[in-house]
Protein backbone atom coordinates (compact mmCIF):
# COMPACT_ATOMS: atom_id res chain seq x y z
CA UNK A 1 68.88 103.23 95.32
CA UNK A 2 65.84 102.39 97.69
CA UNK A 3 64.83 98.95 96.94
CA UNK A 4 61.23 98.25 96.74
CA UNK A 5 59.43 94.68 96.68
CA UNK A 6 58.19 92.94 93.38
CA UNK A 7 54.67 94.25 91.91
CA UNK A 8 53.20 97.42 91.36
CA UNK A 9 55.04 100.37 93.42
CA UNK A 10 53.17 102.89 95.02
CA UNK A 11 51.69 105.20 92.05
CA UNK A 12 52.97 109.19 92.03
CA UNK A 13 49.80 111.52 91.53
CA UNK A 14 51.05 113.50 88.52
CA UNK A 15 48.37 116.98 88.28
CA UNK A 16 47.99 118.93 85.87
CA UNK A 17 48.73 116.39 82.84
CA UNK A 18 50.00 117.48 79.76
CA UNK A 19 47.88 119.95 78.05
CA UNK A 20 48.00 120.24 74.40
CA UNK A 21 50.71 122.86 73.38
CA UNK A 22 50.49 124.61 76.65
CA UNK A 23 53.11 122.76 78.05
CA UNK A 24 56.64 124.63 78.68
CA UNK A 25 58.35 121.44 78.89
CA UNK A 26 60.43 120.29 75.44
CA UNK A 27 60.45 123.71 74.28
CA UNK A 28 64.07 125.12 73.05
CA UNK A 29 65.44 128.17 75.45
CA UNK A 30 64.00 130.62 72.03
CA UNK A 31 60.75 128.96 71.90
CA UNK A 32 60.03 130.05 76.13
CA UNK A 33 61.31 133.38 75.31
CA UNK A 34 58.75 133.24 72.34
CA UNK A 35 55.96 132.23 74.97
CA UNK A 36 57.02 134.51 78.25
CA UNK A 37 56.95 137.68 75.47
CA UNK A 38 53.42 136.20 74.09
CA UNK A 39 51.65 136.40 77.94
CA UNK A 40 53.55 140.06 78.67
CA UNK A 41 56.84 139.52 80.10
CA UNK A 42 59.05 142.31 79.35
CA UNK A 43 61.47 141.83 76.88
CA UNK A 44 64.04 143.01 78.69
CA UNK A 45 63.28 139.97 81.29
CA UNK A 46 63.36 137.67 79.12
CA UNK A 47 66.65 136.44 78.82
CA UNK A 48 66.65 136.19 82.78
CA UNK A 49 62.63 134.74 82.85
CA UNK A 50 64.10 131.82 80.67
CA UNK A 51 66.89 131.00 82.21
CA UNK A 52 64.90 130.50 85.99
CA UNK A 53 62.15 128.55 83.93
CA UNK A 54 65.15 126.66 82.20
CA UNK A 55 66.29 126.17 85.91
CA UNK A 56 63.81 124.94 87.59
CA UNK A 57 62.19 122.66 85.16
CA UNK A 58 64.99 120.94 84.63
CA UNK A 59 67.56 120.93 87.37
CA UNK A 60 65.18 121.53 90.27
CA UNK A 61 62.35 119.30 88.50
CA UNK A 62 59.72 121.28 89.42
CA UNK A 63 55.97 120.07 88.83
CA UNK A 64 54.76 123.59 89.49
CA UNK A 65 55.10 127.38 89.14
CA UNK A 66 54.40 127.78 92.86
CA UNK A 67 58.03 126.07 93.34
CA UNK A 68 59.87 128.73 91.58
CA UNK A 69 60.79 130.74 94.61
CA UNK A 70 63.17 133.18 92.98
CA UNK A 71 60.57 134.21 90.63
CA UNK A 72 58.14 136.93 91.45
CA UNK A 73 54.33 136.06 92.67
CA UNK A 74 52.76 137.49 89.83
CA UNK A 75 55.01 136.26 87.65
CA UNK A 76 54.27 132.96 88.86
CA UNK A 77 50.69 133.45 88.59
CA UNK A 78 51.17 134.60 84.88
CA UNK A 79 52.67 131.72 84.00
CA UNK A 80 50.63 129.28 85.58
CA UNK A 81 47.86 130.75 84.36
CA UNK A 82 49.00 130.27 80.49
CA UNK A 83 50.80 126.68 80.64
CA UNK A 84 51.85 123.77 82.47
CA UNK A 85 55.21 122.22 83.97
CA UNK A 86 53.27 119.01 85.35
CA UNK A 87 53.60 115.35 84.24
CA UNK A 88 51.84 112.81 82.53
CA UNK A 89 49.19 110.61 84.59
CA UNK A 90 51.00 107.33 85.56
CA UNK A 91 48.66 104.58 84.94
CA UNK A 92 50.78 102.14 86.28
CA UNK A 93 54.27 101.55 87.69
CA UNK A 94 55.78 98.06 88.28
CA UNK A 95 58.77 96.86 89.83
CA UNK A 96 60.56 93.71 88.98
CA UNK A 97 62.10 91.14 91.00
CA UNK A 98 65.36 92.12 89.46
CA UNK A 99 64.53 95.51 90.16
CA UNK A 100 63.81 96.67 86.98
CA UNK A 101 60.57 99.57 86.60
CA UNK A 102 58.18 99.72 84.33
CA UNK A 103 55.81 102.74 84.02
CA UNK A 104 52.41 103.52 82.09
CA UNK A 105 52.09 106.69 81.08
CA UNK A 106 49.05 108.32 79.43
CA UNK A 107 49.05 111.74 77.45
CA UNK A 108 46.38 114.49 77.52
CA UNK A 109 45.20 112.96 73.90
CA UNK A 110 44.17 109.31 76.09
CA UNK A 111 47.18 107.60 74.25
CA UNK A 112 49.93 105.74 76.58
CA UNK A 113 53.71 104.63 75.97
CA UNK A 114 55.86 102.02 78.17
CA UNK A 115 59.04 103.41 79.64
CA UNK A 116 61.16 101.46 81.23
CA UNK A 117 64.43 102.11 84.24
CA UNK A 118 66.84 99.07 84.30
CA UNK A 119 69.60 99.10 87.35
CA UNK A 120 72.69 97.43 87.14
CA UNK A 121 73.37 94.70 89.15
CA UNK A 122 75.10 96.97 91.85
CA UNK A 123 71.68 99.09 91.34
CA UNK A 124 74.04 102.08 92.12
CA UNK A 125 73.33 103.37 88.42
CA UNK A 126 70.80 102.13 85.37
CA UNK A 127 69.83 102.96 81.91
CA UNK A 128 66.48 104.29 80.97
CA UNK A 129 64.74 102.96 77.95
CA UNK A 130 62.61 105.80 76.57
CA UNK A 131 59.82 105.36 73.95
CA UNK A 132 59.48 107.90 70.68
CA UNK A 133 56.32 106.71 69.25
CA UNK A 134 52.69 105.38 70.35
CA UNK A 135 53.04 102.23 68.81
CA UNK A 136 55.75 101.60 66.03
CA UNK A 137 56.06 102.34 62.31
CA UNK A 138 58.00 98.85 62.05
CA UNK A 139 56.62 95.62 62.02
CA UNK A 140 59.43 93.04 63.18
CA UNK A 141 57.96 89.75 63.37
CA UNK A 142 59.88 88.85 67.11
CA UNK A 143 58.58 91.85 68.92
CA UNK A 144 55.42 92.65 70.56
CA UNK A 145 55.44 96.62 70.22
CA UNK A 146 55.63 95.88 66.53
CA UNK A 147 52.17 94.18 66.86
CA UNK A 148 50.63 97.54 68.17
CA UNK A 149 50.01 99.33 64.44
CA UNK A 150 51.80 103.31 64.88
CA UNK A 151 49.01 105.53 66.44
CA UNK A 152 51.16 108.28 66.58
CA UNK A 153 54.65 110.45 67.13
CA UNK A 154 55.82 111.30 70.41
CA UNK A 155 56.02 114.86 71.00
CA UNK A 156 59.69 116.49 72.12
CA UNK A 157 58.06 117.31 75.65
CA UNK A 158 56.20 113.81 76.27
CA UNK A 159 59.76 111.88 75.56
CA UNK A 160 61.50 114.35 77.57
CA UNK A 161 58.35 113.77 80.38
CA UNK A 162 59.56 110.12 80.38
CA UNK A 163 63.09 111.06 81.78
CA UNK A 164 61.79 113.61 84.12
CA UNK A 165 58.78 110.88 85.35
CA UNK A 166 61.89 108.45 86.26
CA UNK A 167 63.51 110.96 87.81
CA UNK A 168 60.78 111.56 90.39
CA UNK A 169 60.57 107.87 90.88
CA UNK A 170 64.19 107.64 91.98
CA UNK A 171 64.55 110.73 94.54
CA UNK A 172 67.15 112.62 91.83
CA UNK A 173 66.22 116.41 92.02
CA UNK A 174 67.94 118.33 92.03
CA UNK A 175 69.80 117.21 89.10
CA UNK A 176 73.34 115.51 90.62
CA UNK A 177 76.70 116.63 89.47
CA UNK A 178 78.00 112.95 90.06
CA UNK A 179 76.54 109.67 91.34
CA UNK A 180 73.86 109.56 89.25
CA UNK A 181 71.42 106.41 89.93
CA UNK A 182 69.62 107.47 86.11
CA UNK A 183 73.46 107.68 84.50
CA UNK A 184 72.45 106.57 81.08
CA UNK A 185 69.51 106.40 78.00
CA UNK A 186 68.61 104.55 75.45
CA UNK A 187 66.21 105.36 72.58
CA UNK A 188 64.81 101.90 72.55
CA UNK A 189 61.63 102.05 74.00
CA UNK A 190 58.26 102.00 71.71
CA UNK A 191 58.70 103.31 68.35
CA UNK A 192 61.52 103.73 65.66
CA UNK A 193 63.32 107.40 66.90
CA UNK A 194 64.70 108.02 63.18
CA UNK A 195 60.75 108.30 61.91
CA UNK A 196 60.38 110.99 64.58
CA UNK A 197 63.58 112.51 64.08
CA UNK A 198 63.14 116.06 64.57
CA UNK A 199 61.03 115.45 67.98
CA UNK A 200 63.88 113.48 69.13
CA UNK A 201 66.55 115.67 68.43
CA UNK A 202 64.91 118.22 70.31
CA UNK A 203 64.11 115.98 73.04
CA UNK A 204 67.86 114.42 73.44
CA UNK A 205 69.36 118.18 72.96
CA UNK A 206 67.27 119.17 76.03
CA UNK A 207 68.72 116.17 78.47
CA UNK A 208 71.88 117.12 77.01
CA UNK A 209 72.13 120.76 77.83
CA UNK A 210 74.52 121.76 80.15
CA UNK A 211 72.27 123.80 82.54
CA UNK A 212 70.03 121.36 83.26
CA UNK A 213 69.71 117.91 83.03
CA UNK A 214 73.63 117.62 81.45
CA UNK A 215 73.50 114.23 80.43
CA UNK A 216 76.81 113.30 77.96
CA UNK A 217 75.87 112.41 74.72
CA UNK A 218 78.40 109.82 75.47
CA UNK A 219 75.98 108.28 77.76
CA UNK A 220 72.51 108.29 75.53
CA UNK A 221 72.36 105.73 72.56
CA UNK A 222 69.70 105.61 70.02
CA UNK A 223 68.48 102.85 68.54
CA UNK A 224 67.33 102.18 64.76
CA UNK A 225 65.96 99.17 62.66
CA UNK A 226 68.06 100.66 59.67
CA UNK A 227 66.51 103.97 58.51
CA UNK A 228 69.70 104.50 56.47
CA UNK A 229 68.68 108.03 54.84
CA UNK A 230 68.67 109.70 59.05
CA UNK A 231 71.32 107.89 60.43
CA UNK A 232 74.09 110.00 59.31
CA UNK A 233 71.61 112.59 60.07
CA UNK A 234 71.78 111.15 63.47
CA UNK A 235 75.52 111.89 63.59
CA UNK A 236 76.22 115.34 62.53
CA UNK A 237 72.75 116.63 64.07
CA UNK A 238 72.47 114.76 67.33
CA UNK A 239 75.98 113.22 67.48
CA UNK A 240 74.76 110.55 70.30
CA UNK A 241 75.76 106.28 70.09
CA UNK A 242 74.36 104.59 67.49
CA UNK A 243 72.58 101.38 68.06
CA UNK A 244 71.64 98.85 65.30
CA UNK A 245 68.96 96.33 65.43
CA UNK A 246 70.68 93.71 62.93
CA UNK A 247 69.10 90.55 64.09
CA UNK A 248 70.12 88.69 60.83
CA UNK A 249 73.36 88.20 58.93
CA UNK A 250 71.75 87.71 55.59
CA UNK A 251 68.79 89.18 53.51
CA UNK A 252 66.41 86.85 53.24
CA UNK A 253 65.97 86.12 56.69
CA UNK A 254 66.03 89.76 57.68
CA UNK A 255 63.58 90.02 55.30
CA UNK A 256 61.08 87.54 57.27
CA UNK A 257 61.34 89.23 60.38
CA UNK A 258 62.31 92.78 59.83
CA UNK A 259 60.64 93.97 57.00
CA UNK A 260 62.26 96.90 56.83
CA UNK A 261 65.36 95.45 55.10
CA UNK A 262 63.35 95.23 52.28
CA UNK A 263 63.48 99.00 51.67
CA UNK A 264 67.13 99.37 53.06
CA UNK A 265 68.83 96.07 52.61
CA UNK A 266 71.92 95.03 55.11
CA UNK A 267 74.61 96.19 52.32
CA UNK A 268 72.99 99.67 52.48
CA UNK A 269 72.51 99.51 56.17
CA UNK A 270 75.91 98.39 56.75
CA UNK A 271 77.70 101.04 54.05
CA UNK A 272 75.59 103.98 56.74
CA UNK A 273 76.83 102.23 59.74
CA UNK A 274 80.87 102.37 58.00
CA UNK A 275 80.29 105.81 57.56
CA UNK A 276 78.40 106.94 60.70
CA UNK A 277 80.06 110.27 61.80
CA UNK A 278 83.12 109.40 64.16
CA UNK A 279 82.07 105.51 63.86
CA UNK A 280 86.04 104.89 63.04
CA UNK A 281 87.57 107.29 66.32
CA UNK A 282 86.26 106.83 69.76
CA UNK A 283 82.35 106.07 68.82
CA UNK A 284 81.87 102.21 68.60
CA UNK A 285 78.78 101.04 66.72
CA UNK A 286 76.48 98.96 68.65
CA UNK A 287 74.66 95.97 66.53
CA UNK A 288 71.61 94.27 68.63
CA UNK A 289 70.84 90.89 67.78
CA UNK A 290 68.15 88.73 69.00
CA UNK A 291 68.80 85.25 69.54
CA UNK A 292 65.86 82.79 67.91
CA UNK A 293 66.23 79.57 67.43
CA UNK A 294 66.28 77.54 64.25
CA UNK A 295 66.04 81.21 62.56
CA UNK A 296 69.99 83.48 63.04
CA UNK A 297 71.45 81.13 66.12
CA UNK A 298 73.65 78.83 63.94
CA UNK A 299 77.81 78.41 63.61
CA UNK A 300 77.10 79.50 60.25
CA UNK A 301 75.51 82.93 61.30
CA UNK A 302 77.97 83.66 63.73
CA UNK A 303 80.36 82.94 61.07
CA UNK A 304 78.95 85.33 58.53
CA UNK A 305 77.96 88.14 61.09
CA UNK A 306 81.99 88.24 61.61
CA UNK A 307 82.47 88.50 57.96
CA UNK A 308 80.03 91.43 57.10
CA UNK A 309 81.39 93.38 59.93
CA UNK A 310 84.82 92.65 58.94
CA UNK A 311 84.33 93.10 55.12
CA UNK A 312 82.82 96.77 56.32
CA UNK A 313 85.29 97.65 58.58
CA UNK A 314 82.82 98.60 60.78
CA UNK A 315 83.88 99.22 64.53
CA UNK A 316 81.44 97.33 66.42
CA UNK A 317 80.01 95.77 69.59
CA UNK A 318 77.67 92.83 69.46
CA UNK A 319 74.95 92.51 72.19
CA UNK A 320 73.60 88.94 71.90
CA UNK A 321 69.85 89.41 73.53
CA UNK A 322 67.97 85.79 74.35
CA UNK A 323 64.65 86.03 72.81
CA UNK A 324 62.37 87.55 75.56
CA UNK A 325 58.89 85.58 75.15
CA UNK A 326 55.55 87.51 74.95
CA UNK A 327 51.86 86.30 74.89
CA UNK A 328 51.12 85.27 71.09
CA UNK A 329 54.90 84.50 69.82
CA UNK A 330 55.84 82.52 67.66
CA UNK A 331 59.59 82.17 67.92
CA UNK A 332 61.42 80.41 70.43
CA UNK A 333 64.60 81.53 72.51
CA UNK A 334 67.70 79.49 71.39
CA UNK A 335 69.30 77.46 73.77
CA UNK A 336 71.82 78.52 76.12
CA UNK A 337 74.37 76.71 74.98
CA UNK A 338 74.23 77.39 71.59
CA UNK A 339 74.21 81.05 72.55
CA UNK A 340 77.37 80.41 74.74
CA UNK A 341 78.89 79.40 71.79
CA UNK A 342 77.91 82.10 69.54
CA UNK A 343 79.55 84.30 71.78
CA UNK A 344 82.55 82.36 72.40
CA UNK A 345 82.94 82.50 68.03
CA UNK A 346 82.59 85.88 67.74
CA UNK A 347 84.79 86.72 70.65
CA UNK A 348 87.67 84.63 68.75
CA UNK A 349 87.44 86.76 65.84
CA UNK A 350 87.63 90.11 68.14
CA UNK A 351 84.59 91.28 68.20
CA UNK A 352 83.20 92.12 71.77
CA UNK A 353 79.98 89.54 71.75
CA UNK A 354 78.26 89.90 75.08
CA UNK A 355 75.24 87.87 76.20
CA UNK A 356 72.24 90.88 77.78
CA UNK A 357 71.01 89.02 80.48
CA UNK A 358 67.21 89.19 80.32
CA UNK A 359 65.69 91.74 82.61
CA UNK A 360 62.03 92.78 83.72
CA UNK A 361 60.72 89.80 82.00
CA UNK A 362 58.19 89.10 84.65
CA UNK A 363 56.69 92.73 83.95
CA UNK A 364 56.99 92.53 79.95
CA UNK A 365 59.80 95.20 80.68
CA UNK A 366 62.47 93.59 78.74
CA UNK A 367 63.50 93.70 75.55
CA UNK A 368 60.78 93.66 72.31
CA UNK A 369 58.01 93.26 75.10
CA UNK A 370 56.89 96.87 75.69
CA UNK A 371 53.32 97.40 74.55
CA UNK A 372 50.75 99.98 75.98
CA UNK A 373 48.30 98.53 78.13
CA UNK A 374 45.41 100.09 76.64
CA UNK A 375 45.82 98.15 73.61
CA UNK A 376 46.06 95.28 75.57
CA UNK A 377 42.75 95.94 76.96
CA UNK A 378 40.85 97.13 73.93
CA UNK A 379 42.07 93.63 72.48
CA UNK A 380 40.47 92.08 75.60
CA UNK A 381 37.53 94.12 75.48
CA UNK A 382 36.60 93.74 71.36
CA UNK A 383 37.01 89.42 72.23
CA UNK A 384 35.07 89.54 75.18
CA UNK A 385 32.52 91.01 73.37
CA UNK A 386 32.25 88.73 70.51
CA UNK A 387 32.20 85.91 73.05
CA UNK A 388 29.27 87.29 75.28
């Protein structure tokens, strides 16, 4: 992967932007047969007409008709004159010093999401984080998207438009058959994905499908705060990793800083996770936990996160995440060593306890820091204006 220097990358000119419900992009294979029959296609064609669109949007990653050279002029013209193919306008892209990107993207509507592309440490392969919401439903006290009241859902074609805007970034069209330098995705980004289920779904199904994209569900994990009624949901209709963001072994503290718990408390939670669809075979449940001090960090927590995952039988990986500061905070990472031995405890009991090392930090990339610039800057704005 080309290796660029820390701060802002050069910015790709993405024209035309999203317009609204003209766009071809996160529409199922029936819904662009709908549309090509709706501007005068013949039926006949259409079956064939899809299949090129289906092509070309998402294994050639087109931006325009005009690039669809197997498909007749007026054809072309036809569809170009009816809808778009192009991406959202990048407002910003930064680059870490570990490498890590971090784009700004803003929809035809004026609102903007963070997405963000992490490399591993060979940077021959990474995981993008993709956002489902403007904002987020939740309001967990440790993370700054949570401070950013929900303006909105993400559509199915802007959270697809996040993959296919990393793509472009990283030089992979047409889509590789192996290699892959974007090899894996996480529903992590802005947003809680199980409160805009049915956009996601159709969004993961389309970077799943085999003729285009053909990402493995094995490889995309989504991410939830406990929405227990959707997660089996998740399972049977999506059938992707499952991600938990625990972050407390007991209710009252998960009460304090995830107040979702209060609606579905950890036995709930942990009863869906037990009987998450293939959670017991091949499909290991993931449980995120975020490492504060003087808050979930003690012997005692570690001791009774093994025992709740034990007493559910719940096959599980624990990602141990050091608390990733942001402007306005009022937690504190825990120290290292106390950490270390976290890990070490729940690695005795046989429980895979890895520390995350912290990436993007210096771009507010990592972990619980993604928050759209725009509210940023309205925040900014509204103060300066009271001081003036």
């Amino acid at each position: 992967m080309q290796t660029l220097p820390f701060g802002t990358e050069p910015i790709v000119v993405n024209r035309p932007t999203i317009g609204a419900g003209r766009s071809l992009v996160g529409l199922s294979r029936t819904e662009i047969g709908e549309r090509l029959l709706e501007i005068g296609i013949p039926e006949k064609q259409i079956k064939m007409r899809t299949n090129q669109v289906w092509h070309w949007i998402y294994y050639q990653g087109v931006k325009t008709f005009d690039d669809m050279l197997n498909v007749s002029k007026d054809i072309r013209q036809k569809l170009a004159d009816n809808f778009t193919i192009g991406r959202p306008e990048i407002i910003e892209a930064l680059v870490s010093k570990d490498g890590t990107r971090k784009w700004l993207m803003k929809f035809s509507d004026g609102n903007e999401v963070e997405t963000v592309f992490i490399p591993d440490e060979a940077k021959d392969r990474g995981t993008l984080c993709i956002s489902s919401q403007v904002g987020c439903t939740l309001t967990c006290k440790f993370c700054h998207t949570g401070t950013q009241r929900l303006v909105r859902n993400l559509t199915a074609a802007e959270i697809v438009m996040q993959f296919l805007v990393a793509r472009d970034y990283l030089g992979e069209w047409p889509t590789p058959s192996e290699g892959r330098v974007l090899s894996s995705v996480v529903m992590m980004g802005m947003g809680e994905p199980l409160y805009n289920f049915d956009n996601v779904k159709a969004a993961l199904k389309i970077i799943m499908d085999e003729q285009g994209i053909s990402l493995s569900r094995r490889r995309i994990t989504l991410s939830t705060s406990g929405v227990v009624p959707e997660m089996k949901r998740c399972g049977d209709e999506i059938g992707v990793n499952l991600a938990i963001s625990l972050h407390a072994v007991n209710n009252e503290v998960r009460n304090e800083i995830m107040p979702i718990n209060k609606k579905y408390p950890l036995e709930e939670l942990l009863t869906a996770c037990r009987d998450y669809p293939g959670a017991k075979a091949s499909r290991r449940i993931t449980f995120e936990y975020i490492m504060l001090k003087g808050i979930n960090d003690s012997d005692e927590d570690a001791r009774a996160l093994v025992h709740i995952l034990k007493k559910y039988d719940i096959h599980a990986k624990v990602n141990l995440i050091p608390f990733n500061p942001w402007p306005g905070s009022n937690y504190e990472r825990s120290d290292d060593n106390q950490i270390k031995r976290f890990s070490e405890y729940v690695f005795d009991k046989g429980i895979s306890a890895p520390i995350r090392s912290p990436r993007g930090e210096d771009i507010l990339a990592a972990c619980g820091q993604l928050k759209s610039e725009s509210e940023k800057k309205r925040k900014y704005a509204l103060l300066k204006q009271k001081t003036e």
